[in-house]
N, C-alpha and C. Protein backbone atom coordinates (compact mmCIF):
# COMPACT_ATOMS: atom_id res chain seq x y z
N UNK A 1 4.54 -49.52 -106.66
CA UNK A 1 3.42 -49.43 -107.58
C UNK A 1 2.41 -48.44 -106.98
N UNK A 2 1.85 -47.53 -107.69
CA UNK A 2 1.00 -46.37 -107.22
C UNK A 2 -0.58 -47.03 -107.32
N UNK A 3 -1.35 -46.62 -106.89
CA UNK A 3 -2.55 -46.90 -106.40
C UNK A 3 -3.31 -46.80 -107.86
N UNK A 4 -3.21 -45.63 -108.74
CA UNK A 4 -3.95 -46.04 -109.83
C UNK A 4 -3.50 -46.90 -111.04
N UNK A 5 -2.59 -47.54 -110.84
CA UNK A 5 -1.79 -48.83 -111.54
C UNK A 5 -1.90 -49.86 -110.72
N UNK A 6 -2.15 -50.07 -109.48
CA UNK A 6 -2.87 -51.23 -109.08
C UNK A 6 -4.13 -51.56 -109.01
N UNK A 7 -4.96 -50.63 -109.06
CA UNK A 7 -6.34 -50.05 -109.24
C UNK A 7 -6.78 -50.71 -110.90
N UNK A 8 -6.19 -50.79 -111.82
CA UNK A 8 -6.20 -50.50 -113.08
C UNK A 8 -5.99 -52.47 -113.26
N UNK A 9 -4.84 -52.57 -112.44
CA UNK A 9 -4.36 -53.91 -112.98
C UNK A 9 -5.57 -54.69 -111.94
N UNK A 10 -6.04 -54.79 -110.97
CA UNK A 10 -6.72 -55.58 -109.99
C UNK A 10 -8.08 -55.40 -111.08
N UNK A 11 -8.70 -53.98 -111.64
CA UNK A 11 -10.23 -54.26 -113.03
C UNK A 11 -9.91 -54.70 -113.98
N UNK A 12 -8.97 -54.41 -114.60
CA UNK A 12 -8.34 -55.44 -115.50
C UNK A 12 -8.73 -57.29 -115.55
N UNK A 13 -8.15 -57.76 -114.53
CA UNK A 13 -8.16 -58.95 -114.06
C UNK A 13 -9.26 -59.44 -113.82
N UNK A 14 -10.14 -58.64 -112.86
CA UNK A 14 -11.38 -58.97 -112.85
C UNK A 14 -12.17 -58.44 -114.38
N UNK A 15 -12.05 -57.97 -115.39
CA UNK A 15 -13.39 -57.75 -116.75
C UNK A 15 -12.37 -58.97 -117.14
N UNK A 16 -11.39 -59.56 -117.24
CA UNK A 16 -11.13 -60.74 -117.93
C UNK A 16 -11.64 -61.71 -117.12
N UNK A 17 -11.56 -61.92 -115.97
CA UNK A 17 -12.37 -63.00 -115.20
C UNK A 17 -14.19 -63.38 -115.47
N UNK A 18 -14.59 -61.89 -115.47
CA UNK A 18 -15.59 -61.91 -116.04
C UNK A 18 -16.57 -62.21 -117.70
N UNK A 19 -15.19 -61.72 -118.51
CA UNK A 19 -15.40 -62.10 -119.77
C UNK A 19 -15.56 -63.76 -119.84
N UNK A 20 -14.46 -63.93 -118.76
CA UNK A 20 -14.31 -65.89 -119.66
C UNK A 20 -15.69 -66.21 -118.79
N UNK A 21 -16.25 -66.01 -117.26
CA UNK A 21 -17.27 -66.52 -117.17
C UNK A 21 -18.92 -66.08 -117.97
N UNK A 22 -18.67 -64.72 -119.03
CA UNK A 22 -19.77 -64.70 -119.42
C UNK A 22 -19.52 -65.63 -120.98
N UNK A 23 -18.09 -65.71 -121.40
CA UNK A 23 -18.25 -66.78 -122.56
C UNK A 23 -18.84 -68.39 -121.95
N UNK A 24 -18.42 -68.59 -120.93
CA UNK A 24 -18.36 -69.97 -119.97
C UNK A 24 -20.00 -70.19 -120.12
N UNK A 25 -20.62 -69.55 -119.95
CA UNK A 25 -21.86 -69.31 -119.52
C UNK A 25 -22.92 -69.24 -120.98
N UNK A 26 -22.59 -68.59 -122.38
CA UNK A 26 -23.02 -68.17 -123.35
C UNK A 26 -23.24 -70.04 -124.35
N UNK A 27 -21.49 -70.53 -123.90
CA UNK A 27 -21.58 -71.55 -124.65
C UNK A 27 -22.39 -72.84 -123.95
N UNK A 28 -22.40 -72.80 -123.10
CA UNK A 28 -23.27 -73.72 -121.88
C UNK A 28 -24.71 -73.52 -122.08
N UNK A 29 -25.21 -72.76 -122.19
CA UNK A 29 -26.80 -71.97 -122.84
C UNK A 29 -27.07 -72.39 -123.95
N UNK A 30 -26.17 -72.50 -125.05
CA UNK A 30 -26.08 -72.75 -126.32
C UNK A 30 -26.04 -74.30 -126.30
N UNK A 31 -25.93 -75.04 -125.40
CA UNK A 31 -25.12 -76.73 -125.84
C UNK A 31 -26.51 -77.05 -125.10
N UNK A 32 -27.55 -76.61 -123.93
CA UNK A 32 -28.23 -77.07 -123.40
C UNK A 32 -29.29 -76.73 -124.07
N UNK A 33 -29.49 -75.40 -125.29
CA UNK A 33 -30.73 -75.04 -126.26
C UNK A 33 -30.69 -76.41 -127.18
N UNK A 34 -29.75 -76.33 -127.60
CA UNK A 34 -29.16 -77.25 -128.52
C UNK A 34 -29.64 -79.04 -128.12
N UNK A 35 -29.46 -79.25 -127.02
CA UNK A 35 -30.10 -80.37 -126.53
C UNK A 35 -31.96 -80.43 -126.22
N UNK A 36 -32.51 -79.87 -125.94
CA UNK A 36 -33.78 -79.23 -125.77
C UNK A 36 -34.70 -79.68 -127.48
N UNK A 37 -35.61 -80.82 -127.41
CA UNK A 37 -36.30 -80.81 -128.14
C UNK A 37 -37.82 -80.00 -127.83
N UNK A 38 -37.96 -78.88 -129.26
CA UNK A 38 -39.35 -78.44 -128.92
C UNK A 38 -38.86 -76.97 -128.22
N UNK A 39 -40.11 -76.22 -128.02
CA UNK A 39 -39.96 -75.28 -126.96
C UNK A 39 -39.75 -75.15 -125.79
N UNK A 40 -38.66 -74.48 -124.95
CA UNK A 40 -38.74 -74.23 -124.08
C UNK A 40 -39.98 -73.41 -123.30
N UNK A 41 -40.33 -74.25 -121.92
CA UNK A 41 -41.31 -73.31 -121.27
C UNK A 41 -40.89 -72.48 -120.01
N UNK A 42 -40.86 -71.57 -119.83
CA UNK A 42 -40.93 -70.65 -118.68
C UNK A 42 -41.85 -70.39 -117.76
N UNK A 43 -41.86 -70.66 -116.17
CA UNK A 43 -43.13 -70.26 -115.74
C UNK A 43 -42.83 -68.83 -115.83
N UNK A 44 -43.78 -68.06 -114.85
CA UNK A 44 -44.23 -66.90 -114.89
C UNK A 44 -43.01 -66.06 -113.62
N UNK A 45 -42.45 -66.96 -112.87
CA UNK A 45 -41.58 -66.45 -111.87
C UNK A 45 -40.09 -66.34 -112.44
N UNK A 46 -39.72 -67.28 -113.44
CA UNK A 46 -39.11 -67.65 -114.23
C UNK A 46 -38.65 -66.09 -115.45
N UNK A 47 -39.99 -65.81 -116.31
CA UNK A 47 -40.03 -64.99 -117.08
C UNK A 47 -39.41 -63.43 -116.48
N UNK A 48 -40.06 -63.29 -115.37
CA UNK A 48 -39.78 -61.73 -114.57
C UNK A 48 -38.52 -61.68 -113.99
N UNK A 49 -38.02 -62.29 -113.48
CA UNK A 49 -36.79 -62.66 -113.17
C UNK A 49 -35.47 -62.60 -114.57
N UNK A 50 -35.44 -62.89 -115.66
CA UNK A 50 -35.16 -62.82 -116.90
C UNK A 50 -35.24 -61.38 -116.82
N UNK A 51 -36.51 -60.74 -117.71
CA UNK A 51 -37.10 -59.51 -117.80
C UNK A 51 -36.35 -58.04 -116.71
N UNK A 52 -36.36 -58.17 -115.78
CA UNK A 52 -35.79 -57.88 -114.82
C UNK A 52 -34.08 -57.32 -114.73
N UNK A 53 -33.78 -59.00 -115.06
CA UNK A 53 -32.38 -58.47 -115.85
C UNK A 53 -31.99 -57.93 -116.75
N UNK A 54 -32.89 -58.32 -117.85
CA UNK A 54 -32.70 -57.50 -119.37
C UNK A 54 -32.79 -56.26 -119.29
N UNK A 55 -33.45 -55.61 -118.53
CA UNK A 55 -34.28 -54.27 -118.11
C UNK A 55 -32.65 -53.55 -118.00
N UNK A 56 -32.26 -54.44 -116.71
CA UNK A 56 -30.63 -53.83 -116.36
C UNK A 56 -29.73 -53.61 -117.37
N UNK A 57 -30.08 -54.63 -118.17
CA UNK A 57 -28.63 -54.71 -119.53
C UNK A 57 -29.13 -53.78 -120.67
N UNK A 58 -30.24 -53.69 -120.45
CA UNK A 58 -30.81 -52.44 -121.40
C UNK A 58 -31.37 -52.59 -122.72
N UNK A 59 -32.05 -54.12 -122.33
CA UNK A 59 -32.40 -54.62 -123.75
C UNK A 59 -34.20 -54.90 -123.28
């Protein structure tokens, strides 16, 4: 096996590893909003931290 076919199959494996933990993660968010009467509060260390990331994802 040549290096850019193992290269290929080893990212492969990992964006599917990653996919199921960002579904893992999406529906878990969703079941614990879902439980949550009322608004959620955020402190302020909380918020930037969030923000921060979004910044990265480009939203």
């Amino acid at each position: 096996m040549n290096w850019k076919r193992m290269l290929a199959t080893i990212s492969g494996s990992v964006d599917q590893e990653l996919l199921l933990r960002i579904e893992y993660l999406v529906t878990e968010n969703r079941i614990f909003k879902n439980q949550i009467k009322g608004r959620l509060r955020l402190t302020d260390p909380e918020r930037i931290s969030l923000a921060e990331i979004g910044q990265r994802l480009g939203r």
